[in-house]
Protein backbone atom coordinates (compact mmCIF):
# COMPACT_ATOMS: atom_id res chain seq x y z
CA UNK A 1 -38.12 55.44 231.78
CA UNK A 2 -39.55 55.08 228.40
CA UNK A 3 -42.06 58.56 227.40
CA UNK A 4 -45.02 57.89 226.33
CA UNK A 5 -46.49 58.42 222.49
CA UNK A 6 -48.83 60.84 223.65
CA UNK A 7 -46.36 63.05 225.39
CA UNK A 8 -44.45 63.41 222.36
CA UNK A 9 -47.08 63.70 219.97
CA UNK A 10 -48.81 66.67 222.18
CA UNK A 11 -45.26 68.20 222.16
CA UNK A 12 -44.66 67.87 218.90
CA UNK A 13 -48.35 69.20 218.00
CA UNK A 14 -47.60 72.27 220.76
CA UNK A 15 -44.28 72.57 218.45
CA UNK A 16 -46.31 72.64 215.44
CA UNK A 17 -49.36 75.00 216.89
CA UNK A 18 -48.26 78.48 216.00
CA UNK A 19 -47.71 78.20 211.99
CA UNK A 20 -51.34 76.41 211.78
CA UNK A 21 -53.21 80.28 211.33
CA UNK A 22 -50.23 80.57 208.62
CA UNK A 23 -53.21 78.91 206.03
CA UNK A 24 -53.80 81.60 203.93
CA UNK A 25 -56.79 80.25 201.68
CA UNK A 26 -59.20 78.46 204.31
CA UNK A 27 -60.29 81.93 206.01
CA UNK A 28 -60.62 83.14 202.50
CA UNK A 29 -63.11 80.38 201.51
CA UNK A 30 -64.94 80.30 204.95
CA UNK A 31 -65.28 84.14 204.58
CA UNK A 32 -66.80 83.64 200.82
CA UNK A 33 -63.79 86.00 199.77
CA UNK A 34 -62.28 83.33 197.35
CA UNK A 35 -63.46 82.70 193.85
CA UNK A 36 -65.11 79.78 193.24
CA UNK A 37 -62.88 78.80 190.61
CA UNK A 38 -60.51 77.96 193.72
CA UNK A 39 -62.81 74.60 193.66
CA UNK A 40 -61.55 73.05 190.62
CA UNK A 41 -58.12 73.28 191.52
CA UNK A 42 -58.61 72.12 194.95
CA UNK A 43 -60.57 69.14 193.17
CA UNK A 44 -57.89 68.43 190.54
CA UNK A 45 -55.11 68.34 193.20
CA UNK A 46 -56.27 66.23 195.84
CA UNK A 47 -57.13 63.90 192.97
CA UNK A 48 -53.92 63.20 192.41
CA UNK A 49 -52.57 63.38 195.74
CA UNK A 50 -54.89 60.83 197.13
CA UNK A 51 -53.92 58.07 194.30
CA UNK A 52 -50.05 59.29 195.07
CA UNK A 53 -50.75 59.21 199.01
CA UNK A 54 -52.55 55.62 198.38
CA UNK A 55 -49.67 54.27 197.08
CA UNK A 56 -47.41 55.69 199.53
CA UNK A 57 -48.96 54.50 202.58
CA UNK A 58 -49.06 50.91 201.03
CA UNK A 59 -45.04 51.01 200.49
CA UNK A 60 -45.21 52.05 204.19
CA UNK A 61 -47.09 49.36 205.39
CA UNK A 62 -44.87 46.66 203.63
CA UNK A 63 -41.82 48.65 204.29
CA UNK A 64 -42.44 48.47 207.93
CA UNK A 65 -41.37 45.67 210.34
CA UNK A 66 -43.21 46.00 213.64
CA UNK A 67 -47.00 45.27 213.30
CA UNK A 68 -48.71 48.53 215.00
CA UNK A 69 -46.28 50.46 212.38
CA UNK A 70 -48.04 48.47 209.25
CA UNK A 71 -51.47 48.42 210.92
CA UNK A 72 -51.27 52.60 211.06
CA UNK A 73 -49.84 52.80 207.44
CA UNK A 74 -52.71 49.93 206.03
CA UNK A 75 -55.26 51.87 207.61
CA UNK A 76 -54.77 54.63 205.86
CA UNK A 77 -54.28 53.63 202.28
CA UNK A 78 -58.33 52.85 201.96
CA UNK A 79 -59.07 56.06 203.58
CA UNK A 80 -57.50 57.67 200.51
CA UNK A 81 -58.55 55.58 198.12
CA UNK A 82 -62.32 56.25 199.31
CA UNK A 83 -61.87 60.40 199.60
CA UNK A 84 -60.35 60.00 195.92
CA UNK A 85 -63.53 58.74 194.26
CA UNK A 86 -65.28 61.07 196.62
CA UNK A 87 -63.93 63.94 194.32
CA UNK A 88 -65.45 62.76 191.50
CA UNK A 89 -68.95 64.85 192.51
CA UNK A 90 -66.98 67.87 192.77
CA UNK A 91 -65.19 67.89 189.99
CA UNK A 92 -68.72 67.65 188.35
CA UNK A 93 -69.67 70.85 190.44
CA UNK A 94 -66.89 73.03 190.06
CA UNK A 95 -65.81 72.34 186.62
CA UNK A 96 -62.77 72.02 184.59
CA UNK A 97 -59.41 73.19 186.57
CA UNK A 98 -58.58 76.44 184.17
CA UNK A 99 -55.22 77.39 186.04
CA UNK A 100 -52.08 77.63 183.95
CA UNK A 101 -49.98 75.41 185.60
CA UNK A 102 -51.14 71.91 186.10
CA UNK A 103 -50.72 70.13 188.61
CA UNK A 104 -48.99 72.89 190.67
CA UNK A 105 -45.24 72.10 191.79
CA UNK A 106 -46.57 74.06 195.11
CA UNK A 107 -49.52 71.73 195.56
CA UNK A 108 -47.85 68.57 194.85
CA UNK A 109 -44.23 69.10 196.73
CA UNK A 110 -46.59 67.12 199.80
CA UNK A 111 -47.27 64.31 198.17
CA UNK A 112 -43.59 64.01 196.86
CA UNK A 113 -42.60 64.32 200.95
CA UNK A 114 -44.71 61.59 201.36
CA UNK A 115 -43.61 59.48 198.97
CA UNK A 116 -39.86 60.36 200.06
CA UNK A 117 -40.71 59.27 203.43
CA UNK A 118 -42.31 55.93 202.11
CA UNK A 119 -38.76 54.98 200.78
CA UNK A 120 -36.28 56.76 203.53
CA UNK A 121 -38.38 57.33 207.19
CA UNK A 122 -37.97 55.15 209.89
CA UNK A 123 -41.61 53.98 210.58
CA UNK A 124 -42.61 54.56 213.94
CA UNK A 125 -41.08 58.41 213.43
CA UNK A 126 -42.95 59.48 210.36
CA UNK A 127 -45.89 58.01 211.77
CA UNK A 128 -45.69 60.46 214.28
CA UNK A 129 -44.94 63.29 211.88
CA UNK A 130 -48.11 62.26 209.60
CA UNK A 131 -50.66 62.23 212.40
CA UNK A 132 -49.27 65.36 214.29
CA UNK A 133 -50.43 66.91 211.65
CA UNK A 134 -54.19 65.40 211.03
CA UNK A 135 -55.60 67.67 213.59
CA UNK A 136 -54.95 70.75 211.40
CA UNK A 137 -55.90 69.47 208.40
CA UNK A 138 -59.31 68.29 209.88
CA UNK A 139 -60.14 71.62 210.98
CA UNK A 140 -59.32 73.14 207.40
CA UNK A 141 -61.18 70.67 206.02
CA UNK A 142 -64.26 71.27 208.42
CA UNK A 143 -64.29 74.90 207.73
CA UNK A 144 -63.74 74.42 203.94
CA UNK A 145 -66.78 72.69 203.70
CA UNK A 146 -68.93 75.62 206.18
CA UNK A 147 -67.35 77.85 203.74
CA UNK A 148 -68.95 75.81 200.58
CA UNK A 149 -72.09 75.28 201.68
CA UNK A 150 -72.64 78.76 203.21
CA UNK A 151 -71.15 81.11 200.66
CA UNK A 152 -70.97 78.90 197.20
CA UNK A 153 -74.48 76.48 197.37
CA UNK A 154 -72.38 73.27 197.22
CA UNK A 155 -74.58 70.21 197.91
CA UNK A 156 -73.48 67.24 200.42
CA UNK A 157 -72.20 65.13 198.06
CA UNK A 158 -69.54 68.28 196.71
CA UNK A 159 -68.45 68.82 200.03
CA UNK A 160 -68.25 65.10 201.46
CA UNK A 161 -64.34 65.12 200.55
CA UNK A 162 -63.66 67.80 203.19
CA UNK A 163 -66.50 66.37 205.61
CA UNK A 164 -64.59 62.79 205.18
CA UNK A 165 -61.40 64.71 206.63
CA UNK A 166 -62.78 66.54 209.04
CA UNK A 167 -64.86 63.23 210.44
CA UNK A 168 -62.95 62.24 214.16
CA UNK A 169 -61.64 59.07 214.00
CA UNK A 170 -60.63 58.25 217.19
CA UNK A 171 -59.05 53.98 215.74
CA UNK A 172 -56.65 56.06 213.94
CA UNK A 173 -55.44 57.88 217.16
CA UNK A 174 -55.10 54.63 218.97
CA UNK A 175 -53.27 53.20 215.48
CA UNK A 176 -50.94 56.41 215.49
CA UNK A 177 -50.54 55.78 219.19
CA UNK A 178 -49.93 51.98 219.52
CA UNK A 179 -47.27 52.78 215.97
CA UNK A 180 -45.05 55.58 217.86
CA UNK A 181 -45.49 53.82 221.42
CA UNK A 182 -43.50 50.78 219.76
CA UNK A 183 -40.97 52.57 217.96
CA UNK A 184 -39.99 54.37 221.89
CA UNK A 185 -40.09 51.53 223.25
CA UNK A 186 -37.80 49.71 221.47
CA UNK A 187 -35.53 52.36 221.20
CA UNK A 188 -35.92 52.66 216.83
CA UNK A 189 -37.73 56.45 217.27
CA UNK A 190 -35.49 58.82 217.34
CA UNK A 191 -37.95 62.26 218.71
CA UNK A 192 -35.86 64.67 216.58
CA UNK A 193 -36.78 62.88 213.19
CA UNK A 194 -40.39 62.74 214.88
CA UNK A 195 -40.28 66.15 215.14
CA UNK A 196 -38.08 66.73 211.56
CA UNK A 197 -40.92 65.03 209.71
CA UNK A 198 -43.87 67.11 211.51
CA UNK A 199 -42.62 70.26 210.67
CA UNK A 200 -41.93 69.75 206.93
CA UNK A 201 -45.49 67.41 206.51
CA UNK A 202 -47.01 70.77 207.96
CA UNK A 203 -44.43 73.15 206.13
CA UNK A 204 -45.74 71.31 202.93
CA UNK A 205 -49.12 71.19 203.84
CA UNK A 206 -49.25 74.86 204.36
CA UNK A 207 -47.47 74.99 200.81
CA UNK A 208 -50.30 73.35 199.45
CA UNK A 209 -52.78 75.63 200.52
CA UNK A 210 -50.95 78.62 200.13
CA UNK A 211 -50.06 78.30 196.64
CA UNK A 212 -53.96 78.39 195.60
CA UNK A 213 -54.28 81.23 197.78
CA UNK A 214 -51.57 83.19 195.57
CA UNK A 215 -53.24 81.56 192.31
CA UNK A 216 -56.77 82.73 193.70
CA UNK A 217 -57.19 85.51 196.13
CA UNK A 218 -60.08 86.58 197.52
């Protein structure tokens, strides 16, 4: 009997569970600890890896031959393209990004991932590696922008990247869902890639984080 895609994407998220405290620079901001420099950099990274991820999930979506597979991947591409020019405000509230290395190899190894993944994963598996891992990133997101308002006076339109993110869509589950159910049922998902691809989006994802945390500590 075929499993189901939400049995293996609650596994795989169970799998996952423990490293998601490992974010060292979200408790900083949400504590006020970080400085607010941290801001630019944030800005000036996620505005390249949204145009980078919106390109990515495109090549997904015409890379990928069953229809729930293309529908997840085409879904997503506008999301990024929408939180990119959401930056733009604050990048006009934080100012310029003054750190010495720009972009930062840490920050943009995710991106790269994705991109691999866009030529080499199987669909229905990285699928299931890319939303095991939206759960997290919502809730950094959500707290990033409690942090901003609370501790740095950052107005709606500065923080409506991270409120974007942290916004439950629940058409994106079902998307996910319908994208991994297809690839069990037909026998193309192989669970350890599923797994494989969840642990390095989140081992990247941490990277991400992390590497402003060294850069800026609070």
């Amino acid at each position: 009997m075929t499993r189901s895609a939400r049995e293996l994407l609650e596994e795989i998220q169970d799998e996952l569970a423990p490293r998601d405290g490992d974010n060292r620079l979200v408790p900083s901001i949400t504590a006020g600890r970080a400085p607010r420099a941290v801001f630019a950099a944030l800005a000036a990274e996620e505005k390249l890896i949204t145009l980078s991820d919106w390109r990515s999930f495109h090549a997904l979506a015409a890379r990928a031959d069953e229809p729930n597979a293309r529908t997840f991947f085409g879904g997503l591409a506008p999301g990024e393209q929408q939180a990119n020019g959401m930056l733009d405000a604050l990048i006009e509230a934080a100012g310029p990004d003054r750190g010495e290395e720009r972009p930062r190899a840490g920050c943009q190894a995710y991106p790269a991932y994705v991109a691999w993944l866009a030529l080499n994963g199987e669909a229905s598996a990285t699928a299931a590696g890319i939303f095991a891992n939206f759960a997290a990133f919502g809730r950094y997101c959500k707290d990033v922008a409690a942090g901003m308002r609370e501790h740095y006076g950052f107005a709606d339109d500065a923080c409506a990247f991270f409120d974007f993110f942290a916004a439950d869509v629940p058409e994106i589950e079902e998307q996910a869902l319908a994208a991994v159910q297809a690839g069990l049922d037909a026998r193309r998902l192989d669970s350890r890639d599923a797994h494989l691809y969840a642990r390095l989006f989140q081992s990247y994802e941490l990277q991400f984080w992390n590497t402003l945390a060294d850069e800026f500590p609070g």
